[in-house]
Protein backbone atom coordinates (compact mmCIF):
# COMPACT_ATOMS: atom_id res chain seq x y z
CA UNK A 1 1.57 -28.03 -6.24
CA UNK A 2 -1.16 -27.86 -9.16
CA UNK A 3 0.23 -24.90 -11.60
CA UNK A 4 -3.44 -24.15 -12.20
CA UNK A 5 -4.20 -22.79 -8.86
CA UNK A 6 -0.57 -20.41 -8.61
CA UNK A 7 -1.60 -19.03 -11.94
CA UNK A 8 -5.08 -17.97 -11.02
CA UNK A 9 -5.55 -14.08 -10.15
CA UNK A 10 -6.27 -13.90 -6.35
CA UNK A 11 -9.65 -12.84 -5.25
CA UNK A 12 -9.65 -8.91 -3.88
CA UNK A 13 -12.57 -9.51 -1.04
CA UNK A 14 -10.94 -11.80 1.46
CA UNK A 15 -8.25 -9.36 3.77
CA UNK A 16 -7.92 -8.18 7.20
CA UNK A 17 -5.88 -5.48 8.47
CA UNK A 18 -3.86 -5.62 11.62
CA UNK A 19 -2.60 -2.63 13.60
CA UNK A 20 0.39 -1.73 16.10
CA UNK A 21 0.39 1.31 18.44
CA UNK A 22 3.48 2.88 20.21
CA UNK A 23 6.88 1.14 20.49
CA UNK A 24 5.74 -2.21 21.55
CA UNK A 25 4.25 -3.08 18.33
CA UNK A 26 0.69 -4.58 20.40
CA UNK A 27 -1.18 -5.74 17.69
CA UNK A 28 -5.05 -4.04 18.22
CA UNK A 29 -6.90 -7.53 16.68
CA UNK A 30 -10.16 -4.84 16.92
CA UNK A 31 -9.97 -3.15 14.09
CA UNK A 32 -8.90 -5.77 11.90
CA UNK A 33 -12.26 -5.92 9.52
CA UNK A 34 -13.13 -3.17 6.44
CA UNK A 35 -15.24 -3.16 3.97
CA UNK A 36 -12.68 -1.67 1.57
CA UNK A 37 -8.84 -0.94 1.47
CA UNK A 38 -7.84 1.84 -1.15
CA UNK A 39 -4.33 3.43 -2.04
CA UNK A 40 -1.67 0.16 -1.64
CA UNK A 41 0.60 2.45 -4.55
CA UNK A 42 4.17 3.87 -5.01
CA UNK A 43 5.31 6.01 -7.88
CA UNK A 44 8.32 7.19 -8.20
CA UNK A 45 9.09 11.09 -8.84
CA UNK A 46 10.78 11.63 -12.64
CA UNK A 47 12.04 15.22 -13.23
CA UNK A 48 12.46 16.13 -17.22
CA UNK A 49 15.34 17.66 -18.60
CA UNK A 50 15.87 18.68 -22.27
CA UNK A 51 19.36 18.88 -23.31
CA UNK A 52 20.55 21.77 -25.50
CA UNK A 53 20.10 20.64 -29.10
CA UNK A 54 18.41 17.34 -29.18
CA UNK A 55 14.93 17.77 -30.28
CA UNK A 56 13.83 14.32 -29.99
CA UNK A 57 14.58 13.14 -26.85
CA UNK A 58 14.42 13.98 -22.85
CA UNK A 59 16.26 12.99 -20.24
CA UNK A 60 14.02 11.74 -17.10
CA UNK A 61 15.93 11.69 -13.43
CA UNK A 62 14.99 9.87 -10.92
CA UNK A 63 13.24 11.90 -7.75
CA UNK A 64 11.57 10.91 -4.43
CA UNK A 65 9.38 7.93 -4.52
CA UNK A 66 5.66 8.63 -3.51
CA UNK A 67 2.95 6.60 -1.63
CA UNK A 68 -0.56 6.75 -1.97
CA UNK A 69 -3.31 7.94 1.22
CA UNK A 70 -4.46 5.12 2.25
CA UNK A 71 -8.07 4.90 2.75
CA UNK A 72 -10.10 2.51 4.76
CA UNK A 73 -13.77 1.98 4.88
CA UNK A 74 -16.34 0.50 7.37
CA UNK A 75 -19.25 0.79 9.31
CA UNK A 76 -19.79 3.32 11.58
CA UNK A 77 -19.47 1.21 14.94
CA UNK A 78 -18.61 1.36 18.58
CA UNK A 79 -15.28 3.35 19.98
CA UNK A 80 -12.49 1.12 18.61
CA UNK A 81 -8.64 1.59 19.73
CA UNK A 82 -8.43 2.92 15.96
CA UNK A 83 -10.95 5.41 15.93
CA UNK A 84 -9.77 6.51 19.72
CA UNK A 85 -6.31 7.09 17.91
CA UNK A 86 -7.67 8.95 15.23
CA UNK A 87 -9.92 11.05 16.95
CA UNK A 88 -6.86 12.36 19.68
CA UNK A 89 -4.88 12.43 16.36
CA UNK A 90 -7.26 14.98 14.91
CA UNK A 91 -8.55 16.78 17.74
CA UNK A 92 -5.26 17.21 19.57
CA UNK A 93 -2.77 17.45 16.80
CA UNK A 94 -0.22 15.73 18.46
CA UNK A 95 1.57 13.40 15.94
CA UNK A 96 1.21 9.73 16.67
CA UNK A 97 2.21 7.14 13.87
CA UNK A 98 1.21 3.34 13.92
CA UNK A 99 2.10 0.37 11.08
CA UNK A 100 -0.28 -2.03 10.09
CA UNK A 101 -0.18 -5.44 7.82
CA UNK A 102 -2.81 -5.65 5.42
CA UNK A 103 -2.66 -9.79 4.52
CA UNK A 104 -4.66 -11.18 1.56
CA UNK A 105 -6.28 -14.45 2.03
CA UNK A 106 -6.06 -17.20 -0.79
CA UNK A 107 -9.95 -18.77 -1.12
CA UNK A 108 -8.58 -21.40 2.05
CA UNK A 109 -7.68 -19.89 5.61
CA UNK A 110 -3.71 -19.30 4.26
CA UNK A 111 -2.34 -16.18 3.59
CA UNK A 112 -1.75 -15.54 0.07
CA UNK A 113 0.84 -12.10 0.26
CA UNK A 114 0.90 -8.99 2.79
CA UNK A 115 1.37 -5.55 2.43
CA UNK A 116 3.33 -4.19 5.62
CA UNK A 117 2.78 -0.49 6.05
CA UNK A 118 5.02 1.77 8.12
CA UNK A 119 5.04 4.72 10.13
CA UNK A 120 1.34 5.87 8.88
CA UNK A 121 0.09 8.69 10.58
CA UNK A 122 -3.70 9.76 10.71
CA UNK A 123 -4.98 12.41 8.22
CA UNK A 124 -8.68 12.18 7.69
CA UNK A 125 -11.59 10.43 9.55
CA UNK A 126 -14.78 11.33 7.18
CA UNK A 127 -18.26 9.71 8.12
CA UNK A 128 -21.09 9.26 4.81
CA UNK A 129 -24.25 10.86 4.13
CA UNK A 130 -26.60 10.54 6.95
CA UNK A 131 -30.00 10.40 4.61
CA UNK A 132 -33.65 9.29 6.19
CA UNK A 133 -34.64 8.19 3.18
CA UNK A 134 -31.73 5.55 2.60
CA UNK A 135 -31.70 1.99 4.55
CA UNK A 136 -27.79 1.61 4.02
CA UNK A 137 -25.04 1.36 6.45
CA UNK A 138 -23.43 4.30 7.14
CA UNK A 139 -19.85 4.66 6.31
CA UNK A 140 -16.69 5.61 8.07
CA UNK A 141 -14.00 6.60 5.97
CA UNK A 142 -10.53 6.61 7.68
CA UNK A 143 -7.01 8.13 5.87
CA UNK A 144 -3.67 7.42 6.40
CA UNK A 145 -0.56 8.32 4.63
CA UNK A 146 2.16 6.37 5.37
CA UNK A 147 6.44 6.56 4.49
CA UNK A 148 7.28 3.03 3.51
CA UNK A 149 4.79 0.31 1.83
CA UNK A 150 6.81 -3.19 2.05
CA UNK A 151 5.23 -5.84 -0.06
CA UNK A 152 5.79 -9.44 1.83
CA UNK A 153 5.21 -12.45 -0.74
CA UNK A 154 3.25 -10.92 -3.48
CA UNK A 155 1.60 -13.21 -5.65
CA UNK A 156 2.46 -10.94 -8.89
């Protein structure tokens, strides 16, 4: 394997997102493409405690660990399994979660690492700036928050 291509920093525009519905975990291969993918973060939760005479020092304790929204981007386009989700989501408020992979592509065909995402449930569907003076595409913005992030072969 040439050591010069492991070592080089993987290009961020080359992913694709794949979605599963309901218990059967049906991949939905039409809403795979996005323009941009935000909010692939965990952080864990530190409480501070100062101890009775030391001055110089705190104590930190581990609390819950904390994932970031998720936000997803594209262009506004025809009724999508996705969309249909998040629209009965939002509009009914009936609680529906689905998982997803997000897979990075190395510059060939070949998966470079994935990100699997579980039990995400819909939070925010927010559509751009309609503006007649602008020739741009207009934007769909789509939230998720999700429990568990699992990173699957991360090229660190």
């Amino acid at each position: 394997m040439n050591n010069s291509v492991v070592y080089q920093p993987a290009a961020a525009h080359r992913f694709s997102v794949t979605f599963f519905f309901g218990r059967l975990l049906v991949p939905n291969i039409l809403d795979c493409a996005f323009q941009s993918i935000s909010g692939l973060s965990r952080e864990l939760d530190v409480s501070v405690h100062s101890e009775g005479g030391e001055n110089i020092r705190n104590q930190y304790f581990a609390g819950k660990l904390q994932h970031g929204s998720l936000r997803l981007e594209r262009g506004v386009m025809v009724l999508t399994p996705l969309s249909a989700m998040f629209n009965w989501q939002l509009t009914t408020g009936k609680l529906m979660y689905l998982h997803a992979v997000i897979t990075l592509f190395d510059l060939g065909p070949l998966p470079l690492c994935n990100w699997l995402i579980v039990k995400a449930l819909p939070v925010g569907w927010q559509t751009g700036t309609l503006d007649a003076n602008s020739n741009t595409v207009l934007i769909n913005t789509l939230e998720l928050r999700y429990q568990e992030m699992i990173p699957l072969g991360l090229k660190l």
